[in-house]
PDB file of N, CA and C in Angstrom:
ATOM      1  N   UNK A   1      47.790 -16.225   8.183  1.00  0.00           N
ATOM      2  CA  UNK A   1      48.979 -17.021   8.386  1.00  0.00           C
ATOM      3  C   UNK A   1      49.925 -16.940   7.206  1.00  0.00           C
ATOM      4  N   UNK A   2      49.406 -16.941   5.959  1.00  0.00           N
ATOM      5  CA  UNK A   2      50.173 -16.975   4.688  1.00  0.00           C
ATOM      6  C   UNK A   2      49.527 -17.762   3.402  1.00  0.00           C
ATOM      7  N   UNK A   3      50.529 -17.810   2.631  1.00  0.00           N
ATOM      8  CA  UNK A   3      49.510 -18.358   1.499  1.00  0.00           C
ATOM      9  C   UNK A   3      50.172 -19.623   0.788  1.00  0.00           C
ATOM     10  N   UNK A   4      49.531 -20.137   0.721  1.00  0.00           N
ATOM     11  CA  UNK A   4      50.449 -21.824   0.067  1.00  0.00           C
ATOM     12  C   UNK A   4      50.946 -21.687  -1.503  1.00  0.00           C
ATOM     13  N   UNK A   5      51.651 -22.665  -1.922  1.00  0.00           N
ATOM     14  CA  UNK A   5      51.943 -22.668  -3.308  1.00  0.00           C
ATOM     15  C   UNK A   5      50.664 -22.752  -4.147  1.00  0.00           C
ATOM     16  N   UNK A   6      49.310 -23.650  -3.286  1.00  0.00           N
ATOM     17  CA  UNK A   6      48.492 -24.041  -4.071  1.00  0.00           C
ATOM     18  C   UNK A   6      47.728 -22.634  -4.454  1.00  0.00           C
ATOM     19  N   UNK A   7      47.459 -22.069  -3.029  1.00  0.00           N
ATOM     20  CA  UNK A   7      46.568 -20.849  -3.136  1.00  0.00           C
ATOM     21  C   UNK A   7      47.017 -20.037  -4.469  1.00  0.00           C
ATOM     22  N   UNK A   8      48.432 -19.682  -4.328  1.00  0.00           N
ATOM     23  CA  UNK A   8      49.513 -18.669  -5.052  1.00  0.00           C
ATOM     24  C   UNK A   8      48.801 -19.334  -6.619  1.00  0.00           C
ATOM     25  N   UNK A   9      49.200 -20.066  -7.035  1.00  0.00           N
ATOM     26  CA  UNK A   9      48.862 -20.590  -8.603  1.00  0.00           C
ATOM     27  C   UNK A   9      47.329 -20.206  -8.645  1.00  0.00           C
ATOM     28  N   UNK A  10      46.343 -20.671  -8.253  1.00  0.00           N
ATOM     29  CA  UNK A  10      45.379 -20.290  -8.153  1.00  0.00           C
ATOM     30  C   UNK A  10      44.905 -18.268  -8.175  1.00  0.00           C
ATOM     31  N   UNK A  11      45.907 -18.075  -7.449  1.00  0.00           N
ATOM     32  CA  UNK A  11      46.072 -16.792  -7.348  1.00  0.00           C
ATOM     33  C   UNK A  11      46.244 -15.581  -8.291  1.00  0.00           C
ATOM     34  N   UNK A  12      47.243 -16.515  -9.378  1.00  0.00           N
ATOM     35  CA  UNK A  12      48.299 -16.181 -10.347  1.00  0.00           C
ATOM     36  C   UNK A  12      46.904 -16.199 -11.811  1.00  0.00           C
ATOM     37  N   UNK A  13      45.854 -17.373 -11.504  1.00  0.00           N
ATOM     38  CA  UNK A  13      45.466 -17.377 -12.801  1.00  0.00           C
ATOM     39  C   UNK A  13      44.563 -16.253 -12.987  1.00  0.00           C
ATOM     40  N   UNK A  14      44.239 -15.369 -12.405  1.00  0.00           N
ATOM     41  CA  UNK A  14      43.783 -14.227 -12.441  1.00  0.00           C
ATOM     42  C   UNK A  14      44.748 -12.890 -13.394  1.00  0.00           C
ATOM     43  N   UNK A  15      46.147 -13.509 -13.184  1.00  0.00           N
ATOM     44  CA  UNK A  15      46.894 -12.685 -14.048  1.00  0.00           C
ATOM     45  C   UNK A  15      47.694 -13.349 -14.671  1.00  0.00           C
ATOM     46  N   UNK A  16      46.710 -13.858 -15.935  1.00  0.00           N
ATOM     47  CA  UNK A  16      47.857 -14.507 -17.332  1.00  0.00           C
ATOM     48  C   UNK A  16      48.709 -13.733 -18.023  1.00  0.00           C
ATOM     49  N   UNK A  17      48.648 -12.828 -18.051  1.00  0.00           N
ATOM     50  CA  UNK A  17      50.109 -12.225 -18.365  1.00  0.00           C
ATOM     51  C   UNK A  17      51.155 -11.684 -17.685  1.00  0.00           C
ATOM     52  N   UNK A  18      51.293 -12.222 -16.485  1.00  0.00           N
ATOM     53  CA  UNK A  18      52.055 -11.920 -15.675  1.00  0.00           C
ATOM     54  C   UNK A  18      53.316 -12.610 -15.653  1.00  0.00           C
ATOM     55  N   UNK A  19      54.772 -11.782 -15.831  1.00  0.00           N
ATOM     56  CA  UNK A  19      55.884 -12.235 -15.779  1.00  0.00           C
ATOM     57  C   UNK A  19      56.657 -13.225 -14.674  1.00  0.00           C
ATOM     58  N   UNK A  20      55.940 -14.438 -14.618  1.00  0.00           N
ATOM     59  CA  UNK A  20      56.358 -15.657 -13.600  1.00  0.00           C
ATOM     60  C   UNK A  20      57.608 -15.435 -13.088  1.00  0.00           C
ATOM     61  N   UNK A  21      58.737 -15.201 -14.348  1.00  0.00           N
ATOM     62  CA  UNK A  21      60.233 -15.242 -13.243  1.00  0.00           C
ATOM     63  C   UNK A  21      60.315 -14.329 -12.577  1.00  0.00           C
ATOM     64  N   UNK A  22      59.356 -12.537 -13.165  1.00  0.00           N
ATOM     65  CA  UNK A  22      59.990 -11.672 -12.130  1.00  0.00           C
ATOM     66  C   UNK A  22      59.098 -11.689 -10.843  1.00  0.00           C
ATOM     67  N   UNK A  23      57.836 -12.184 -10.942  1.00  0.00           N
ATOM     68  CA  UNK A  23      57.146 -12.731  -9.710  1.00  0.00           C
ATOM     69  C   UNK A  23      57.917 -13.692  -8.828  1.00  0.00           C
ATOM     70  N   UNK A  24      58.781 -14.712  -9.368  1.00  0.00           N
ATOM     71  CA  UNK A  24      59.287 -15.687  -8.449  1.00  0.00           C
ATOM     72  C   UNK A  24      60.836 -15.386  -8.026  1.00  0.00           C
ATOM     73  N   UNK A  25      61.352 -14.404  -8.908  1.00  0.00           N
ATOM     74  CA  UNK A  25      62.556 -13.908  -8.484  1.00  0.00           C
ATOM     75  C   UNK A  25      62.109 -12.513  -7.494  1.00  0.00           C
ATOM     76  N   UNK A  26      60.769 -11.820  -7.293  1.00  0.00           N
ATOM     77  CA  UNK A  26      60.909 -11.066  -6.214  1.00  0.00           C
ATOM     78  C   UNK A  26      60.371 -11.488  -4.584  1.00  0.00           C
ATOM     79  N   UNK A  27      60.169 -13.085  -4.721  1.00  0.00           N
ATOM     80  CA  UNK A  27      59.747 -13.663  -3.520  1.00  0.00           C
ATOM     81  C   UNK A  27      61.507 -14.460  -3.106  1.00  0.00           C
ATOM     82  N   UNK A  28      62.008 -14.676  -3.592  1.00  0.00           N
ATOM     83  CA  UNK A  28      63.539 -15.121  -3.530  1.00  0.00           C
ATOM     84  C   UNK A  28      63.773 -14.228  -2.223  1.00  0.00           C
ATOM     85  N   UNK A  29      64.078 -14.954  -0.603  1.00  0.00           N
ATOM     86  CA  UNK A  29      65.007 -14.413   0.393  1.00  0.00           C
ATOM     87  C   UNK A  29      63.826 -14.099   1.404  1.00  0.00           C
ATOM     88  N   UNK A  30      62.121 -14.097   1.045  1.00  0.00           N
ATOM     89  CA  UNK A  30      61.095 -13.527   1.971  1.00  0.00           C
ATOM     90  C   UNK A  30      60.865 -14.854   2.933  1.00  0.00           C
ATOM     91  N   UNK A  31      60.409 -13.350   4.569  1.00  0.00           N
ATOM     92  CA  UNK A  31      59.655 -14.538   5.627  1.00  0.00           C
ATOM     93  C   UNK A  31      59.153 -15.174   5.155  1.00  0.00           C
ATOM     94  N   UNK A  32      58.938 -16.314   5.319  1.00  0.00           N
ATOM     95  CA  UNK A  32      58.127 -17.350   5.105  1.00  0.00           C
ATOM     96  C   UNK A  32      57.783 -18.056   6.608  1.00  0.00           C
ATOM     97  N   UNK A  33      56.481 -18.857   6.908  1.00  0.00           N
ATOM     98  CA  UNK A  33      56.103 -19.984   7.775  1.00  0.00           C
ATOM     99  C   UNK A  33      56.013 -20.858   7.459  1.00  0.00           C
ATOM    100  N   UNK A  34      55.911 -22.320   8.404  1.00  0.00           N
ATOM    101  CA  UNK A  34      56.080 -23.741   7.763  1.00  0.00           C
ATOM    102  C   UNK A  34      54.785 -24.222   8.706  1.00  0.00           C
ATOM    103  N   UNK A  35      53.863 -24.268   8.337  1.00  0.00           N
ATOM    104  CA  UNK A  35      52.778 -25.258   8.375  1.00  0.00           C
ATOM    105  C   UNK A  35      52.355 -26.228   7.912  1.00  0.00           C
ATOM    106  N   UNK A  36      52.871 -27.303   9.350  1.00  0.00           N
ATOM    107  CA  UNK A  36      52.500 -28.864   9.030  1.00  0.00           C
ATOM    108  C   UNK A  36      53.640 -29.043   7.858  1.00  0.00           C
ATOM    109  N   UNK A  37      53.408 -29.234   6.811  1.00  0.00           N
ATOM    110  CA  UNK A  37      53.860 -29.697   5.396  1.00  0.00           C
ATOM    111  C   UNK A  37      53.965 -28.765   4.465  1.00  0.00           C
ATOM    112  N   UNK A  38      53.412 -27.339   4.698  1.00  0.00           N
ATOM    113  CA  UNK A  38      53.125 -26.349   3.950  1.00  0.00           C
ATOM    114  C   UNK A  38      53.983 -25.447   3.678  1.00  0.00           C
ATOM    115  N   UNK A  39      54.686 -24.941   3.251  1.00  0.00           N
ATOM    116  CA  UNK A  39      55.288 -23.384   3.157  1.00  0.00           C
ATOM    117  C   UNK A  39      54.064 -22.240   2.830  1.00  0.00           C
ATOM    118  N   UNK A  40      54.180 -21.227   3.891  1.00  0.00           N
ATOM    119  CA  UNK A  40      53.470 -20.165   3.349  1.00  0.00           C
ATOM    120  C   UNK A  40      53.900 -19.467   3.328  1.00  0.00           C
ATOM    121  N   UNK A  41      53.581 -18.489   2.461  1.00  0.00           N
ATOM    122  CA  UNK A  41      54.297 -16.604   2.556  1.00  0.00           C
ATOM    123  C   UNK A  41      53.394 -16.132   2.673  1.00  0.00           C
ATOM    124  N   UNK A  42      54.245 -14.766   3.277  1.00  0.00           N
ATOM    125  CA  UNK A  42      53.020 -13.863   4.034  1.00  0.00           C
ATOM    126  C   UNK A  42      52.559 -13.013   3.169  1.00  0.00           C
ATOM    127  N   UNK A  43      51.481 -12.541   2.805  1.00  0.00           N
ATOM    128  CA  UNK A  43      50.556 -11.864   1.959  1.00  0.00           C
ATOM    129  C   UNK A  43      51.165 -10.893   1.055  1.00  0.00           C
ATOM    130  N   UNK A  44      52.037  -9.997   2.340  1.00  0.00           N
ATOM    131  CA  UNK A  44      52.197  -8.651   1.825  1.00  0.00           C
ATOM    132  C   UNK A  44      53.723  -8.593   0.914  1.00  0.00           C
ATOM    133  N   UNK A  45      54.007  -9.979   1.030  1.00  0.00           N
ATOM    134  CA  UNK A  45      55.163 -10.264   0.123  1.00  0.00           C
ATOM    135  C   UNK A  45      55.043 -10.690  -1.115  1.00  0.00           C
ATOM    136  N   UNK A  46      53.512 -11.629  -0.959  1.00  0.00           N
ATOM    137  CA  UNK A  46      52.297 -11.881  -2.474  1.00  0.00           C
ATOM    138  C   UNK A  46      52.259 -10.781  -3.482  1.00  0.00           C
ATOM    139  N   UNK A  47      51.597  -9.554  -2.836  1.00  0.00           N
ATOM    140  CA  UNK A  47      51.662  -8.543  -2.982  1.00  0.00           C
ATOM    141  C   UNK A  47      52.427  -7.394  -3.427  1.00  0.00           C
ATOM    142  N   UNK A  48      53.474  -7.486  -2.826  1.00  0.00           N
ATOM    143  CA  UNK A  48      55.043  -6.843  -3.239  1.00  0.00           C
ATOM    144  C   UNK A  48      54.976  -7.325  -4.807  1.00  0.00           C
ATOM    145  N   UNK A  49      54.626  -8.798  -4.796  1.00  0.00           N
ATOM    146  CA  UNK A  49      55.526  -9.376  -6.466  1.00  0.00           C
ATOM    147  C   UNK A  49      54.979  -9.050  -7.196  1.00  0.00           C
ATOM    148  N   UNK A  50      53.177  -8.747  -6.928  1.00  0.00           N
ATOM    149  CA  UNK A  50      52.185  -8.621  -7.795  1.00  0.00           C
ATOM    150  C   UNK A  50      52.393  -7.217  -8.124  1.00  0.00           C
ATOM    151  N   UNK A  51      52.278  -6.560  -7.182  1.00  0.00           N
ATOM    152  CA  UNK A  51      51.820  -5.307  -7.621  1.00  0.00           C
ATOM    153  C   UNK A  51      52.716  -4.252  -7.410  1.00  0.00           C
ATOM    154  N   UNK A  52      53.784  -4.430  -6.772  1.00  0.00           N
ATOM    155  CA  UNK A  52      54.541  -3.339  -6.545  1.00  0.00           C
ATOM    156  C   UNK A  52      56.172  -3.170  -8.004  1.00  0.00           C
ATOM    157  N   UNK A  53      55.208  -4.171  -9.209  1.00  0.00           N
ATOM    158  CA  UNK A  53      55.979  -3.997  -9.974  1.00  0.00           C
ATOM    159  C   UNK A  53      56.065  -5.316 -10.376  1.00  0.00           C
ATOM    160  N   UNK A  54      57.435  -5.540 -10.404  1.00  0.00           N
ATOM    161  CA  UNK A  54      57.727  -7.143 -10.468  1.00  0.00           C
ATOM    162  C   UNK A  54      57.227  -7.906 -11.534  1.00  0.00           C
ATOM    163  N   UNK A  55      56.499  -8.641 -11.199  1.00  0.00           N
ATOM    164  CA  UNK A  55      54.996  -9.502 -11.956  1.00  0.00           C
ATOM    165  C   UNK A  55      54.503  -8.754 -12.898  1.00  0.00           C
ATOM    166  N   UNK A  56      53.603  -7.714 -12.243  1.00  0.00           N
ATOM    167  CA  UNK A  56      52.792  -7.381 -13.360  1.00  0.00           C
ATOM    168  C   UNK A  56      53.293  -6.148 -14.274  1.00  0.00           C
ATOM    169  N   UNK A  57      54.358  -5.300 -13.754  1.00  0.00           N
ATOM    170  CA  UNK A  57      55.099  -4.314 -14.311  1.00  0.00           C
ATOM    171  C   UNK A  57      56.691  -4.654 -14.586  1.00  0.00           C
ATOM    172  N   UNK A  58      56.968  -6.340 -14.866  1.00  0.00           N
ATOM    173  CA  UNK A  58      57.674  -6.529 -15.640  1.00  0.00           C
ATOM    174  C   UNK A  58      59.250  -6.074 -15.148  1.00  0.00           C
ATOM    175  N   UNK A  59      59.675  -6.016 -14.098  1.00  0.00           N
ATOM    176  CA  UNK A  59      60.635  -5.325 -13.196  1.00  0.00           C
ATOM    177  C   UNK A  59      61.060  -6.508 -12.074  1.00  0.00           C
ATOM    178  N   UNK A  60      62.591  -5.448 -11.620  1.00  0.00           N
ATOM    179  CA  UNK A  60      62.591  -6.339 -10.477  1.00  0.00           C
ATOM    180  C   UNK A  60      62.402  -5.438  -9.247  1.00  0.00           C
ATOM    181  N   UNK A  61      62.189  -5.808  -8.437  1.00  0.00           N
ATOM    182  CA  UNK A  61      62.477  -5.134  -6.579  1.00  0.00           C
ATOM    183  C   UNK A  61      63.033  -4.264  -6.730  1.00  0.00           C
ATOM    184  N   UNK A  62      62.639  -2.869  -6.290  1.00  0.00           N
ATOM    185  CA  UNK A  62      63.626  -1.823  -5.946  1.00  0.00           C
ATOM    186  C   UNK A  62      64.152  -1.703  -4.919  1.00  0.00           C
ATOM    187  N   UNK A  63      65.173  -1.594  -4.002  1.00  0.00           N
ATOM    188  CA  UNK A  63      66.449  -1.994  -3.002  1.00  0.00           C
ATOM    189  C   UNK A  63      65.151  -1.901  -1.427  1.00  0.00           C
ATOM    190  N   UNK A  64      64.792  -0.468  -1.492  1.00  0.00           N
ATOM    191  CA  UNK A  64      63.887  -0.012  -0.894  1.00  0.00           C
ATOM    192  C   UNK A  64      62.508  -1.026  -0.634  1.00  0.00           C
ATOM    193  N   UNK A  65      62.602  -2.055  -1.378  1.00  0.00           N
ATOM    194  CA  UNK A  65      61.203  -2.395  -1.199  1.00  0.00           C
ATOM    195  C   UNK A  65      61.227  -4.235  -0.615  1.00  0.00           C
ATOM    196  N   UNK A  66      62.900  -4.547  -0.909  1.00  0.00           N
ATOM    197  CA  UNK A  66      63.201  -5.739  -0.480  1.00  0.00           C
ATOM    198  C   UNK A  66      63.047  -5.766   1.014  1.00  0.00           C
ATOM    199  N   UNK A  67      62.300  -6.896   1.628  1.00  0.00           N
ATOM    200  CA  UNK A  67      62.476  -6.498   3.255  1.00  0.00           C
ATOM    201  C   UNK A  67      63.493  -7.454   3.920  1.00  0.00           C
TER     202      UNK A  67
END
């Protein structure tokens, strides 16, 4: 379904050196679902921030990779 804010932090402490704004500036504009009370995002957008640069390589989104 997606992943909550809570999961995400939890998520995040696995990577303490990870650049928070460019992680939270490459989720800026993604699907998201609303469960109950929840906001979730969908995984592969988790993912995008983590690993496709962003976050952990200190970057932002390349045009190509924004969906």
């Amino acid at each position: 379904m997606g992943i909550s804010s809570e999961e995400i932090e939890k998520l995040l402490e696995n990577f303490p050196n990870i650049n928070r704004e460019k992680f939270n500036d490459a989720l800026k504009g993604v699907t998201c679902m609303m469960e109950y009370d929840k906001i979730r995002i969908y995984h592969c957008d988790i993912e995008k921030a983590l690993y496709c640069g962003c976050g952990i390589e200190n970057r932002d989104l390349y045009s190509w990779e924004w969906n």
